[in-house]
Protein backbone atom coordinates (compact mmCIF):
# COMPACT_ATOMS: atom_id res chain seq x y z
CA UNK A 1 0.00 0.00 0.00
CA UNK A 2 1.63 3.52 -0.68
CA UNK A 3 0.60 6.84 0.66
CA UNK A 4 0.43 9.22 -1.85
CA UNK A 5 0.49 12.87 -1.25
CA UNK A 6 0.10 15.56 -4.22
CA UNK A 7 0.49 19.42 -3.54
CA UNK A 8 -0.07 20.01 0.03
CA UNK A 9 -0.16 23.10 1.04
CA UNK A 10 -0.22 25.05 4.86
CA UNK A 11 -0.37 28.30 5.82
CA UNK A 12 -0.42 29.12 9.38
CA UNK A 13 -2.69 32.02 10.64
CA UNK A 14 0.40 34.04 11.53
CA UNK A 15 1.44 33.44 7.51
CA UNK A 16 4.34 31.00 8.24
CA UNK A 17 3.81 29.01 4.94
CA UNK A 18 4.80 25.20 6.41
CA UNK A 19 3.88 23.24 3.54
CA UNK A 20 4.35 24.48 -0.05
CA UNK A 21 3.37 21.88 -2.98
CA UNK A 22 4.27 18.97 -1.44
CA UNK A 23 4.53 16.13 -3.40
CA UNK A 24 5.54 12.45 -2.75
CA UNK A 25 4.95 8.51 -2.70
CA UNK A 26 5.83 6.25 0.01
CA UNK A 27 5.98 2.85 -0.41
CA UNK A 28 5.19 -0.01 2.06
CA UNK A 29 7.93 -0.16 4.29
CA UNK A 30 10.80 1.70 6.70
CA UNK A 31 10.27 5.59 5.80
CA UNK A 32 12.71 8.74 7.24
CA UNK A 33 11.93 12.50 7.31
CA UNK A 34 14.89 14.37 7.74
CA UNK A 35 15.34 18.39 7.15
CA UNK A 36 16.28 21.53 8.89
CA UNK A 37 14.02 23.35 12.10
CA UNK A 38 10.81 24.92 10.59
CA UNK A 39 11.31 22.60 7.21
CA UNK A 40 7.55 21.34 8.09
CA UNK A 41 8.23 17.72 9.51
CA UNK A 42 6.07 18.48 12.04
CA UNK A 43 3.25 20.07 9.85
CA UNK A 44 3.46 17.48 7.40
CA UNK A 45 3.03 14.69 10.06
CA UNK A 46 0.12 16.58 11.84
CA UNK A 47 -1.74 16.83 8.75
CA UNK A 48 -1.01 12.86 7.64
CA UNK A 49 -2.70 12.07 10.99
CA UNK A 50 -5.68 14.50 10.58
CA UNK A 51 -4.46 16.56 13.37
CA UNK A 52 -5.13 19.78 11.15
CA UNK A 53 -6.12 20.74 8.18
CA UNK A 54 -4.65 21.09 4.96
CA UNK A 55 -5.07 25.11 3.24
CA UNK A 56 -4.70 22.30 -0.06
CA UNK A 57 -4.18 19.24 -1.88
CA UNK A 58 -4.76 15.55 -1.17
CA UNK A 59 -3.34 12.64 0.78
CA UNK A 60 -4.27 9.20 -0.10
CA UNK A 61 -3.53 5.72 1.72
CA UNK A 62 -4.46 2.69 -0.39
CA UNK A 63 -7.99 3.66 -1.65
CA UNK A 64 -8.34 5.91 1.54
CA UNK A 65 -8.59 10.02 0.89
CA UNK A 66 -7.02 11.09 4.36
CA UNK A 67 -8.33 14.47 3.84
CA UNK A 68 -11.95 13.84 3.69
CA UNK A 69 -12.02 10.04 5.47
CA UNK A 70 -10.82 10.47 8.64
CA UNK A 71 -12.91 8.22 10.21
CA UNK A 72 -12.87 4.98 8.66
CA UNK A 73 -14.66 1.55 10.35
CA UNK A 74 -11.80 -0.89 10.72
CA UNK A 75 -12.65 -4.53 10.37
CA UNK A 76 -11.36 -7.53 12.43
C-alpha cells in the first residue's frame, strides 16, 4: 500500500507558509523525514494524521482520501 500525497499546502494564521506543494509517494515499508528546524516535519506529520487541516491538496492511503475520510470503520 503507498501513501500518496500531491500538492499540500499550509499556511499558518500568523502566515508561516509550512507546507508548499508537497509532493511524494511512500511505499510499504521503513520511511525517514529528515530536514532543517521549521522545514515542516512536524506540519506534514500533523496533517497525515488528521491533526489539522490542509489550506490544499490531497493525501491518499491505499484507496483511503485522508483528507476527507478520517474516520474509517476498521474490520477484524
Amino acid at each position: 500500500m503507498q501513501l500518496i500525497i500531491t500538492n499540500l499546502n499550509k499556511t499558518y494564521d500568523n502566515g508561516v507558509q509550512a507546507l508548499k506543494d508537497v509532493s511524494l509517494t511512500i511505499n510499504q515499508g521503513m520511511f525517514g523525514l529528515l530536514g532543517p528546524n521549521g522545514a515542516g516535519k512536524s506540519s506534514l506529520m500533523r496533517t497525515i494524521a488528521t491533526l489539522q487541516e490542509a489550506d490544499s491538496g490531497s493525501i491518499s492511503l491505499g484507496d483511503i482520501n485522508v483528507l476527507t475520510q478520517k474516520k474509517m470503520s476498521v474490520k477484524h
